[in-house]
PDB file of N, CA and C in Angstrom:
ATOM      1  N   UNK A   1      60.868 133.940 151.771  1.00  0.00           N
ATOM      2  CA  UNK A   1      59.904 133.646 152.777  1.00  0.00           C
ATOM      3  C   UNK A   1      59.449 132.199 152.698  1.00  0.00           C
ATOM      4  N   UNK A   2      58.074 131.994 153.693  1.00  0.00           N
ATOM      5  CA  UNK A   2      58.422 130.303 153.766  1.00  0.00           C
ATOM      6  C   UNK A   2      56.481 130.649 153.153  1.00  0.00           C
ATOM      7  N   UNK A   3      55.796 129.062 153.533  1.00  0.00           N
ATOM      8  CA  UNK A   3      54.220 129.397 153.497  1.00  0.00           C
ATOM      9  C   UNK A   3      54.438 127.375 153.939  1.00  0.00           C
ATOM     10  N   UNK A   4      52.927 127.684 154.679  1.00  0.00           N
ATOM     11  CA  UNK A   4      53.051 126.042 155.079  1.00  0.00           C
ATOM     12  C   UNK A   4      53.038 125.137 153.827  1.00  0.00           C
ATOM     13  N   UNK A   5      53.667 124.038 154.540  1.00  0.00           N
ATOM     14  CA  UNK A   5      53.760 122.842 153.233  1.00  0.00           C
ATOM     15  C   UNK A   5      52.570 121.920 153.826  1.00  0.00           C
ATOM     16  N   UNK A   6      52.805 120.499 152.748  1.00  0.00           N
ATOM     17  CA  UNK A   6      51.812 119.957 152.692  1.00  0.00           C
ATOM     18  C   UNK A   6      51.114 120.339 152.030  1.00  0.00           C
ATOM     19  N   UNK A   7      50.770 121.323 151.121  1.00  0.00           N
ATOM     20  CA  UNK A   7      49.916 121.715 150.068  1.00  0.00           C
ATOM     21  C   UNK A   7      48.925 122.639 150.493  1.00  0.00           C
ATOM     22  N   UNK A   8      49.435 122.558 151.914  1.00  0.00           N
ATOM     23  CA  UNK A   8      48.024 123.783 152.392  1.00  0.00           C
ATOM     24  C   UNK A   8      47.894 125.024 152.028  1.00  0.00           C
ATOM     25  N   UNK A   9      48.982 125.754 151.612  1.00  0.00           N
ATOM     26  CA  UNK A   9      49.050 127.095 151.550  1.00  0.00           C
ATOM     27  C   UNK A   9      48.171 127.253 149.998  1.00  0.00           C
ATOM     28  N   UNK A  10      48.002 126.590 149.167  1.00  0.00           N
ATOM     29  CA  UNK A  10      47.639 126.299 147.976  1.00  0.00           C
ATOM     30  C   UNK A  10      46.133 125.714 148.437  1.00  0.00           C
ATOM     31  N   UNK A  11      45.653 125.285 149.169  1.00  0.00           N
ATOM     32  CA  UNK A  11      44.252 124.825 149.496  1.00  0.00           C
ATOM     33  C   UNK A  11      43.514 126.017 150.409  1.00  0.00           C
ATOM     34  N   UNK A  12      44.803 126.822 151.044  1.00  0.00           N
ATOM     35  CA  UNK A  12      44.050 128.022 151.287  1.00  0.00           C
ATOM     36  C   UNK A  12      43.832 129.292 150.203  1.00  0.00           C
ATOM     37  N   UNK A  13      44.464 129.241 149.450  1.00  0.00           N
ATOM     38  CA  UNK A  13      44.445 130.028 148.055  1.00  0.00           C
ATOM     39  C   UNK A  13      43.298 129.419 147.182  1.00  0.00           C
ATOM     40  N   UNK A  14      42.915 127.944 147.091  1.00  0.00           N
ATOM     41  CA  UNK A  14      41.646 127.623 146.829  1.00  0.00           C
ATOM     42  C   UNK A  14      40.626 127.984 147.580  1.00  0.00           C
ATOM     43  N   UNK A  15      40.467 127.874 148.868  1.00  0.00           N
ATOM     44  CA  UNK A  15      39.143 128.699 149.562  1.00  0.00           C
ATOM     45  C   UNK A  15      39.098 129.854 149.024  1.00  0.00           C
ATOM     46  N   UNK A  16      39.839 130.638 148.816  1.00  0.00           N
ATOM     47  CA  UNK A  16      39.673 131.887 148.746  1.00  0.00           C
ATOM     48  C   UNK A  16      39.125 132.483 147.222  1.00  0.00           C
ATOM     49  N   UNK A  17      39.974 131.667 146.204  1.00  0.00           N
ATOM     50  CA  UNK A  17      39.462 131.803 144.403  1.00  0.00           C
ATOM     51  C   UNK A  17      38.063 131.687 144.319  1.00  0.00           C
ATOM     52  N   UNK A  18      37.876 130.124 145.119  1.00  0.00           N
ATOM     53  CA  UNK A  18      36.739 129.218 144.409  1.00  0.00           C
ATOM     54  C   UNK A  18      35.288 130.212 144.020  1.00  0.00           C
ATOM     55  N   UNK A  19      35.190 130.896 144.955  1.00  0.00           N
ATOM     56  CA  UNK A  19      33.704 131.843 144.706  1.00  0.00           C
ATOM     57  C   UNK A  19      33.734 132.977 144.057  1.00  0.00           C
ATOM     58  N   UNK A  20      35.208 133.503 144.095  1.00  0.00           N
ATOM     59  CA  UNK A  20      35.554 134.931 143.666  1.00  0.00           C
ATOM     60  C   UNK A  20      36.194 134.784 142.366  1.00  0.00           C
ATOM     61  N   UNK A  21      36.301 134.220 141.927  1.00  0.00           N
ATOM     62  CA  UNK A  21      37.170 134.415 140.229  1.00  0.00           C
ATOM     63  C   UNK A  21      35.848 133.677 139.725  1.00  0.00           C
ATOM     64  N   UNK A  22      34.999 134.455 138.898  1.00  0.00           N
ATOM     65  CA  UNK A  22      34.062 134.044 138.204  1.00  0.00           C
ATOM     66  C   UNK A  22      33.628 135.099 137.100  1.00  0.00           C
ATOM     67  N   UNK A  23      33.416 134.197 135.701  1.00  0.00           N
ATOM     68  CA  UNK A  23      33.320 134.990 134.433  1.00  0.00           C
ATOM     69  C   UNK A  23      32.486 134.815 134.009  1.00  0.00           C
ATOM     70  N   UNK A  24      31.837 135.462 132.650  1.00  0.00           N
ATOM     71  CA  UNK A  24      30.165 135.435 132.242  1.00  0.00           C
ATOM     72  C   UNK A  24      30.372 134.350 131.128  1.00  0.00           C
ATOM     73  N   UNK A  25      31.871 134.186 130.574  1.00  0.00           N
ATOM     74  CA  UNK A  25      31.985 133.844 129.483  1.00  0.00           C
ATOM     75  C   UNK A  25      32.542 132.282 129.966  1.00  0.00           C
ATOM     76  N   UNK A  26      31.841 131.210 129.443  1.00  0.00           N
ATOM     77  CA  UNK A  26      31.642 130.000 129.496  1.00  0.00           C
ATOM     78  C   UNK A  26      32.966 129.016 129.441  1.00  0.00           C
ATOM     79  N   UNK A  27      33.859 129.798 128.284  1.00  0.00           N
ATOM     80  CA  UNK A  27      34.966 129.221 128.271  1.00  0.00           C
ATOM     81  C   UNK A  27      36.193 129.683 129.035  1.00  0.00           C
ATOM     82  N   UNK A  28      35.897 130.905 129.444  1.00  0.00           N
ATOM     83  CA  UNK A  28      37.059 131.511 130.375  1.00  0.00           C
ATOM     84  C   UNK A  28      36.607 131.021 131.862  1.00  0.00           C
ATOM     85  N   UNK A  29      35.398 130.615 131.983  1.00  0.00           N
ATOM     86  CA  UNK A  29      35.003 130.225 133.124  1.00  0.00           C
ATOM     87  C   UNK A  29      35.679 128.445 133.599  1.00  0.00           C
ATOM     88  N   UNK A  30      35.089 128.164 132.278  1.00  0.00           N
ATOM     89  CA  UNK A  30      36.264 126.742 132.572  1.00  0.00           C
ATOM     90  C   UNK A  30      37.687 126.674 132.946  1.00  0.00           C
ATOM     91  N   UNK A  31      37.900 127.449 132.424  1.00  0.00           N
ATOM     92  CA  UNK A  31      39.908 127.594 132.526  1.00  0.00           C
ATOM     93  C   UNK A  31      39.963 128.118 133.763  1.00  0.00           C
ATOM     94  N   UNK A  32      39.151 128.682 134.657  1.00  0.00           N
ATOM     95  CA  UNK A  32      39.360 129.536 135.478  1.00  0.00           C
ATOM     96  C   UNK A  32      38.655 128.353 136.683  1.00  0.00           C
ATOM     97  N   UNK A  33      37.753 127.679 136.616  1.00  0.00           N
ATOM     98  CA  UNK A  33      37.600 125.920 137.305  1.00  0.00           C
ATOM     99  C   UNK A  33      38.843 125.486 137.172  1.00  0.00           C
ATOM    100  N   UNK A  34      39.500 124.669 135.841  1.00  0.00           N
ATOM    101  CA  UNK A  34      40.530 124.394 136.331  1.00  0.00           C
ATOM    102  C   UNK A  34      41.628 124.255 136.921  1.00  0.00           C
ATOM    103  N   UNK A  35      42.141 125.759 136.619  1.00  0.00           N
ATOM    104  CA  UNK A  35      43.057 126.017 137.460  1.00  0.00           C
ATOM    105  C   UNK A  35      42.797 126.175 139.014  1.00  0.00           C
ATOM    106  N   UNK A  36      42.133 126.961 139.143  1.00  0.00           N
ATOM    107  CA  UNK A  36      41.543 126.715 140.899  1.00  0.00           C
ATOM    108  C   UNK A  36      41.903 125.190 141.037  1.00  0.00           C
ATOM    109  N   UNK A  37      41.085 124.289 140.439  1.00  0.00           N
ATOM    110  CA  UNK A  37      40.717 123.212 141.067  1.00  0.00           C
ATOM    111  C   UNK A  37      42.337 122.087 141.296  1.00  0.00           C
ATOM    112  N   UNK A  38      43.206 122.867 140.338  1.00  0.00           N
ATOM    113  CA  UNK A  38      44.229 122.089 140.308  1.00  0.00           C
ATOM    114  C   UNK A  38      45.386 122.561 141.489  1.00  0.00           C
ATOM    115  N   UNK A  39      45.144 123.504 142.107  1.00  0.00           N
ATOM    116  CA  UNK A  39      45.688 123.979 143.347  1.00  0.00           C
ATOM    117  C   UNK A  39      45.333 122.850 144.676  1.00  0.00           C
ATOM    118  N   UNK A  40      44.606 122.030 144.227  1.00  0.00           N
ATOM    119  CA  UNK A  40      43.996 121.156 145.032  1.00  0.00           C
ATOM    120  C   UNK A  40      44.865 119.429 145.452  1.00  0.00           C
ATOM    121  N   UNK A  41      45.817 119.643 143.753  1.00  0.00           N
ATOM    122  CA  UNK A  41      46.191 118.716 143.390  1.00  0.00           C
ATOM    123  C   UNK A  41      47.511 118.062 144.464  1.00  0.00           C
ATOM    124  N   UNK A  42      48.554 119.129 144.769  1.00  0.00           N
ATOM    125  CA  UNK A  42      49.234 118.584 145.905  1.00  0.00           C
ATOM    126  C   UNK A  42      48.982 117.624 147.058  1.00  0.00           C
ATOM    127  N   UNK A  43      48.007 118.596 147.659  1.00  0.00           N
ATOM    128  CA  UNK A  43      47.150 117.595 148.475  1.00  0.00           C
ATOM    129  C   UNK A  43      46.770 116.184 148.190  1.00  0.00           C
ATOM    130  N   UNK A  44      45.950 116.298 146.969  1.00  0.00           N
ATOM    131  CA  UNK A  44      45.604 114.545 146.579  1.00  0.00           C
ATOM    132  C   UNK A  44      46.871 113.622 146.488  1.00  0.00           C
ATOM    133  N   UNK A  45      47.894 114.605 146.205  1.00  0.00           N
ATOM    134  CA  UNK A  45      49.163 113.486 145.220  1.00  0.00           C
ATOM    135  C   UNK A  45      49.563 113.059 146.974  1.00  0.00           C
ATOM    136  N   UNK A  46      49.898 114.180 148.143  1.00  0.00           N
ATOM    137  CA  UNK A  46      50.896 113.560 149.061  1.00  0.00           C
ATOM    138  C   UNK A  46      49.620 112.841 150.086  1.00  0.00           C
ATOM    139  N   UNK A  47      48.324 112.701 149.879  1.00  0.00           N
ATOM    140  CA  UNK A  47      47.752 111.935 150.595  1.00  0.00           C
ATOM    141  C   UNK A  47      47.751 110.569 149.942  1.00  0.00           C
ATOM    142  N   UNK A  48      47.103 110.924 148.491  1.00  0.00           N
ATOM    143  CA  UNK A  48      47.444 109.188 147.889  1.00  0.00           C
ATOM    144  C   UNK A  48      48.937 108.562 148.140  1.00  0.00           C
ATOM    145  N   UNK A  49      49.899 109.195 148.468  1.00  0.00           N
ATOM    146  CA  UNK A  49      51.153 108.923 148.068  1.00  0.00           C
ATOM    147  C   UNK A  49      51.680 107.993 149.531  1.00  0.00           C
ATOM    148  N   UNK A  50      51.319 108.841 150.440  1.00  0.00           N
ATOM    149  CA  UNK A  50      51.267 108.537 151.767  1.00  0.00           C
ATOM    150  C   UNK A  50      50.298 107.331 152.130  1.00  0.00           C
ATOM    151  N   UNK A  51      49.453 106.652 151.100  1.00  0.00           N
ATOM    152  CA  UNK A  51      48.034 105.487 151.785  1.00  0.00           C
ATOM    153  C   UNK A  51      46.764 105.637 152.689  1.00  0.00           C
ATOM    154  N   UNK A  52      47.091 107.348 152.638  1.00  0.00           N
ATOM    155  CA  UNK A  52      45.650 107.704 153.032  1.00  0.00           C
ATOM    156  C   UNK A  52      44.238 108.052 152.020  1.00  0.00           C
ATOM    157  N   UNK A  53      43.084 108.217 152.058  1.00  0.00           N
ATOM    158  CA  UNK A  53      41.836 107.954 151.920  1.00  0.00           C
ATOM    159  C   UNK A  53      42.074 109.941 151.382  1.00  0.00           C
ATOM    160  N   UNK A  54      42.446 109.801 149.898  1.00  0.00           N
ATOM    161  CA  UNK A  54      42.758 111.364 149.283  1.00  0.00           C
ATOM    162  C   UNK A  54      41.344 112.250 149.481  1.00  0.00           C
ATOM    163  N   UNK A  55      39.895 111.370 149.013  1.00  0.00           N
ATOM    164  CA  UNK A  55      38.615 112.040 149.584  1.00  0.00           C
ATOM    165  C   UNK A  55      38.522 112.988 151.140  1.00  0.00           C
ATOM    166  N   UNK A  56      39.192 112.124 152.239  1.00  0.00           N
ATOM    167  CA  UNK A  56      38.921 112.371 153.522  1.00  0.00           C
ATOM    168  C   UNK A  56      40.206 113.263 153.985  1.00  0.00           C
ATOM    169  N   UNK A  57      40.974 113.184 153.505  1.00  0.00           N
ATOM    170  CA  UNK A  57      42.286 114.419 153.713  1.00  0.00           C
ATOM    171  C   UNK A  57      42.145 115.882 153.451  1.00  0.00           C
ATOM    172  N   UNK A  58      41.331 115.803 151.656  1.00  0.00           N
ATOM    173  CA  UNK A  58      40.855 117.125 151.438  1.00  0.00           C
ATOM    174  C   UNK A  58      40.154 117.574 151.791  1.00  0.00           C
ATOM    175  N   UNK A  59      39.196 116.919 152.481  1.00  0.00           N
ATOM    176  CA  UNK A  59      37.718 117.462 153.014  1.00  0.00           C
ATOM    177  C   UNK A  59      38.768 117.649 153.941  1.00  0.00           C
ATOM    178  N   UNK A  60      39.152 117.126 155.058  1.00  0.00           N
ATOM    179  CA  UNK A  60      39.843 117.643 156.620  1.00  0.00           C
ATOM    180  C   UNK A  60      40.700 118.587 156.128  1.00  0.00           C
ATOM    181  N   UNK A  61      41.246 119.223 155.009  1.00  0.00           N
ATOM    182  CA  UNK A  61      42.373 120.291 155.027  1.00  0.00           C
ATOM    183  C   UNK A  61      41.421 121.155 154.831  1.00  0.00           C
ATOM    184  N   UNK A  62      40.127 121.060 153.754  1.00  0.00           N
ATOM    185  CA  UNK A  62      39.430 122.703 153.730  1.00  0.00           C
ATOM    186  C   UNK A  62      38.603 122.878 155.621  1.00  0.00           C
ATOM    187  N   UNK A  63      39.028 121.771 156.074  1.00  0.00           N
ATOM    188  CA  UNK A  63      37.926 122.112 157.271  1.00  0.00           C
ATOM    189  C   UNK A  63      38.891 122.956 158.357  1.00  0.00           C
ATOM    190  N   UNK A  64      40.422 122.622 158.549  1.00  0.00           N
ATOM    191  CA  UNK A  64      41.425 122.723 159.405  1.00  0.00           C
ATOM    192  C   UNK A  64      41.537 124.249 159.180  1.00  0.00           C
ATOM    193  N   UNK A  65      41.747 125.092 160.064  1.00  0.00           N
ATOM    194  CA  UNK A  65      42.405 126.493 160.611  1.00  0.00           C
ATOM    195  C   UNK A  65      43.894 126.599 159.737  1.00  0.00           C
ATOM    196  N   UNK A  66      44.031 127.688 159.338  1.00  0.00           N
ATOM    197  CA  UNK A  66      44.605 128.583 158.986  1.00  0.00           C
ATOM    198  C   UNK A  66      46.041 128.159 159.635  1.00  0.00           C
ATOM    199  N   UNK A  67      47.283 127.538 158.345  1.00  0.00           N
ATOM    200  CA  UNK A  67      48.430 127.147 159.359  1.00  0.00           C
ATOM    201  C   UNK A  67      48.385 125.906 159.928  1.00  0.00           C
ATOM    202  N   UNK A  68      47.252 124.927 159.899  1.00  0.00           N
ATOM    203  CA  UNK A  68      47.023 123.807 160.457  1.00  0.00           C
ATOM    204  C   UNK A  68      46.604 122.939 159.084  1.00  0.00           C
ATOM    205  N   UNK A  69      47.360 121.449 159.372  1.00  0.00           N
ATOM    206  CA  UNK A  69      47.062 120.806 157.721  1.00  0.00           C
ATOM    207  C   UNK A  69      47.401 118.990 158.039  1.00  0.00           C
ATOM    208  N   UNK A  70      47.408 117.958 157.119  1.00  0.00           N
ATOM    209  CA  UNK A  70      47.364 116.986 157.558  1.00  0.00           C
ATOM    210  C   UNK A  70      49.191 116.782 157.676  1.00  0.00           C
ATOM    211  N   UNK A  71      49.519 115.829 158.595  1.00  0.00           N
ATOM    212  CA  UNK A  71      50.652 115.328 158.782  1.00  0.00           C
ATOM    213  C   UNK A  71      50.925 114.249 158.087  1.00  0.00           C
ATOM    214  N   UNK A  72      51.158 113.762 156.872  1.00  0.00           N
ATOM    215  CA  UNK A  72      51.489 112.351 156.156  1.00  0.00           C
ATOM    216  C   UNK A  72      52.423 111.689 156.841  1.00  0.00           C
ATOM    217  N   UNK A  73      53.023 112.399 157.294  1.00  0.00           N
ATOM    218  CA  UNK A  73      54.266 110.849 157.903  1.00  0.00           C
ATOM    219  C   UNK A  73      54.018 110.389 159.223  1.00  0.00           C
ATOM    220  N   UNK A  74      53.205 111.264 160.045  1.00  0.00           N
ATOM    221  CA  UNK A  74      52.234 111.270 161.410  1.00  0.00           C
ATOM    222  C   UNK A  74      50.803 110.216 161.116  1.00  0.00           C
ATOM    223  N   UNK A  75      49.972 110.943 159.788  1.00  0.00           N
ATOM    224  CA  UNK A  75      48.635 110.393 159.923  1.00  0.00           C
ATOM    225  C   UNK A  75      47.903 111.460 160.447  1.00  0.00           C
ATOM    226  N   UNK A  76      48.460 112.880 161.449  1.00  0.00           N
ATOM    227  CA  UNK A  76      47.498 113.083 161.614  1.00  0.00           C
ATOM    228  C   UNK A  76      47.364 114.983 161.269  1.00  0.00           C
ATOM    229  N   UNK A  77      46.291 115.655 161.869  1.00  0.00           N
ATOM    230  CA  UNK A  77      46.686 117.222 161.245  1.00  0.00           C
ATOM    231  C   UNK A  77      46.848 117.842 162.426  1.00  0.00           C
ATOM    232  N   UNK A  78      48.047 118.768 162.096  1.00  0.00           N
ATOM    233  CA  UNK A  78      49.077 119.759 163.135  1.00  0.00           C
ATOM    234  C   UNK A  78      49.181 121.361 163.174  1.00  0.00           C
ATOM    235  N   UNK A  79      49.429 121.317 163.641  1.00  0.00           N
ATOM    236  CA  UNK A  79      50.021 123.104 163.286  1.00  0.00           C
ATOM    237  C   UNK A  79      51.558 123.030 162.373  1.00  0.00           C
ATOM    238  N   UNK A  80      51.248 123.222 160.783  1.00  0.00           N
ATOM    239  CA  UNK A  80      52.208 122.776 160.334  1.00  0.00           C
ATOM    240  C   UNK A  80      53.324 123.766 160.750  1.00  0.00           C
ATOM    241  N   UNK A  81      53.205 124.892 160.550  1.00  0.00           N
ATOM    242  CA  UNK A  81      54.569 125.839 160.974  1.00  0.00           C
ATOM    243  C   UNK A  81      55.456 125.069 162.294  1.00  0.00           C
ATOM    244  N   UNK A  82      54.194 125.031 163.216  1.00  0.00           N
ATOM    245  CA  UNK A  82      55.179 124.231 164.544  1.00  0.00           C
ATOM    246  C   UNK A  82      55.877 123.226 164.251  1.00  0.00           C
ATOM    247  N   UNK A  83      55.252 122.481 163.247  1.00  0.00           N
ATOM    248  CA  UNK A  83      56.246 120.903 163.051  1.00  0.00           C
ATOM    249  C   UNK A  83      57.261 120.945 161.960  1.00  0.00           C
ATOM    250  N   UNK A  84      57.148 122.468 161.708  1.00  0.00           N
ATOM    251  CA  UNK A  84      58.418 122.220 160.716  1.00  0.00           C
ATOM    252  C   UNK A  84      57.664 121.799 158.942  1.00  0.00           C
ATOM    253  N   UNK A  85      56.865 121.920 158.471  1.00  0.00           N
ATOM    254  CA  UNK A  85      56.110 121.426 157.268  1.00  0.00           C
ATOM    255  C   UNK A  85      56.212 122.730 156.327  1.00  0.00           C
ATOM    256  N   UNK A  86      56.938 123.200 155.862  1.00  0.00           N
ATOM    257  CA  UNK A  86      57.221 124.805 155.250  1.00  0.00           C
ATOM    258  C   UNK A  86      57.644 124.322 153.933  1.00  0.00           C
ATOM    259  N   UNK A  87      57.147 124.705 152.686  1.00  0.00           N
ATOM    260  CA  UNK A  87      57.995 125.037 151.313  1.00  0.00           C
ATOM    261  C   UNK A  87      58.817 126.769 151.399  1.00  0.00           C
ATOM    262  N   UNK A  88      59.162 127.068 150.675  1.00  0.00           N
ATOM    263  CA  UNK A  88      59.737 128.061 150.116  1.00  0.00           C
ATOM    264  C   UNK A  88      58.919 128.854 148.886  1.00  0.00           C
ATOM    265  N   UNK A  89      58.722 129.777 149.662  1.00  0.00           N
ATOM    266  CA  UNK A  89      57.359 130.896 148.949  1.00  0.00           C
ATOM    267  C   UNK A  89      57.932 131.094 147.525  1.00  0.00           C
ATOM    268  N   UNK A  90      58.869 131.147 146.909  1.00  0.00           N
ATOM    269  CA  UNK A  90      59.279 131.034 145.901  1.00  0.00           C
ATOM    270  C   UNK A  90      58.528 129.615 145.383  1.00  0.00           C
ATOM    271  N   UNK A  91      58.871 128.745 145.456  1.00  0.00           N
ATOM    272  CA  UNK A  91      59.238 127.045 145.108  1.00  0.00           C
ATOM    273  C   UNK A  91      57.660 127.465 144.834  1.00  0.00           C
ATOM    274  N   UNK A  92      56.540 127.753 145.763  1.00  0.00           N
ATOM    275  CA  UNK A  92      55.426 127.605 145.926  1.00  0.00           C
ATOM    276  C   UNK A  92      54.733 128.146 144.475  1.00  0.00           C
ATOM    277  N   UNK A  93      54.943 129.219 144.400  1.00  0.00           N
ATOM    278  CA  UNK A  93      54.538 130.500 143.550  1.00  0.00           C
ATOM    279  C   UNK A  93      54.878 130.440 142.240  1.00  0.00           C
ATOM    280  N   UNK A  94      56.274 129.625 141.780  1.00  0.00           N
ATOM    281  CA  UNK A  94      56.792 129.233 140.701  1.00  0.00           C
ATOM    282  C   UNK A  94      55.817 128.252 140.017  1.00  0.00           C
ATOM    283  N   UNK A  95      55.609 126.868 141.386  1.00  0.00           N
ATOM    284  CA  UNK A  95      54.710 125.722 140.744  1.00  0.00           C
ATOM    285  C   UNK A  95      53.672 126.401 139.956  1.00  0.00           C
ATOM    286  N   UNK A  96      52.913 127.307 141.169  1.00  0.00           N
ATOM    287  CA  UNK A  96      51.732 127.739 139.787  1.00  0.00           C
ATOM    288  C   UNK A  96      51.488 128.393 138.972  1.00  0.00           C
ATOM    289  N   UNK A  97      52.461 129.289 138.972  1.00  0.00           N
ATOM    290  CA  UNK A  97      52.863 129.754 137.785  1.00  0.00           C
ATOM    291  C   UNK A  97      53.213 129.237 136.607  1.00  0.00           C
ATOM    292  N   UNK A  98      54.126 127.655 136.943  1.00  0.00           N
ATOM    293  CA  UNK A  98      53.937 126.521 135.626  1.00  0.00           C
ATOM    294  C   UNK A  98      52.843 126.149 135.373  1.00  0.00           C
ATOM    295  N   UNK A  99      52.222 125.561 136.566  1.00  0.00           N
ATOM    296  CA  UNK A  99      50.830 124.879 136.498  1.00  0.00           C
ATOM    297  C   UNK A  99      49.787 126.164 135.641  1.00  0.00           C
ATOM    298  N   UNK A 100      49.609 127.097 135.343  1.00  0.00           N
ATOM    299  CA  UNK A 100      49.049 128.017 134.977  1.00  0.00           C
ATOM    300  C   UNK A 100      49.657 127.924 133.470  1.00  0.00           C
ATOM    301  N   UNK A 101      50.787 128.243 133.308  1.00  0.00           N
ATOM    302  CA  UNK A 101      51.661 128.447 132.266  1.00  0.00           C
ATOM    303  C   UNK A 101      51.159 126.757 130.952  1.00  0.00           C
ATOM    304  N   UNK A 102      51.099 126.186 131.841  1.00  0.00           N
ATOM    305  CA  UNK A 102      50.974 124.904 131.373  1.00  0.00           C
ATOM    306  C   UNK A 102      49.489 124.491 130.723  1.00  0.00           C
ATOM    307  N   UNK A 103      48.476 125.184 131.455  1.00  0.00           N
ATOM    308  CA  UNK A 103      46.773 124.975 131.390  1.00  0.00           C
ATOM    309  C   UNK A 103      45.967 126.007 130.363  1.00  0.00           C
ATOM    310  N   UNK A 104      47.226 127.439 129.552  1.00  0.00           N
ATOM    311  CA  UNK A 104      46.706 127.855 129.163  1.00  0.00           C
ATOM    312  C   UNK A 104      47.527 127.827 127.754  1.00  0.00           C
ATOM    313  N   UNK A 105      48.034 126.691 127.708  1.00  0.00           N
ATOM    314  CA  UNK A 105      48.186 126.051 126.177  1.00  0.00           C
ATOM    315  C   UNK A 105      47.552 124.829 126.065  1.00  0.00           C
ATOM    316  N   UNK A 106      46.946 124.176 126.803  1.00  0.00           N
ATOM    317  CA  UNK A 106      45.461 124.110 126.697  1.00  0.00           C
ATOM    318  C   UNK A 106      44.270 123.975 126.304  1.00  0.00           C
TER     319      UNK A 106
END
């Protein structure tokens, strides 16, 4: 299967953690910030990467609809499915599964 690219599909998986994965215990609570927060990280890398303003991209991707995300090689935000902006739900699911794999050696 596919899921939009551009990092959105992963910034919509952050809306959704950020309030709901929460622990009593201080240090599982951190690990559990980080990782959320590093789902975030795509985004920063292909906006810095691209010469846009990484602050003002992420704020406009948590603000953008469902399927809709910024365009880096445009400048601007689309309906990514329509323009063709898709990873591979695998490719996707693997990353954070490293990225996870990776944060809890740690």
């Amino acid at each position: 299967g596919i899921v939009v690219g551009g990092g959105k599909a992963l910034v919509e998986v952050y809306q959704e953690l950020k309030d709901t994965l929460v622990s009593d215990n201080k240090e599982v609570q951190q690990g559990i910030d980080v990782v959320v927060q590093s789902l975030l990280v795509p985004t920063y890398q292909i906006a810095y990467n691209a010469g846009f303003s990484v602050k003002d991209v992420v704020k406009q991707q948590l603000l953008q609809p469902l399927n809709f995300g910024f365009n880096a090689k445009e400048g601007k935000y689309v309906c990514l499915l329509k323009e063709g902006i898709i990873d591979p739900t695998k490719v996707t699911r693997q990353a954070v599964l490293n990225a996870a794999s990776i944060s809890a050696l740690m």
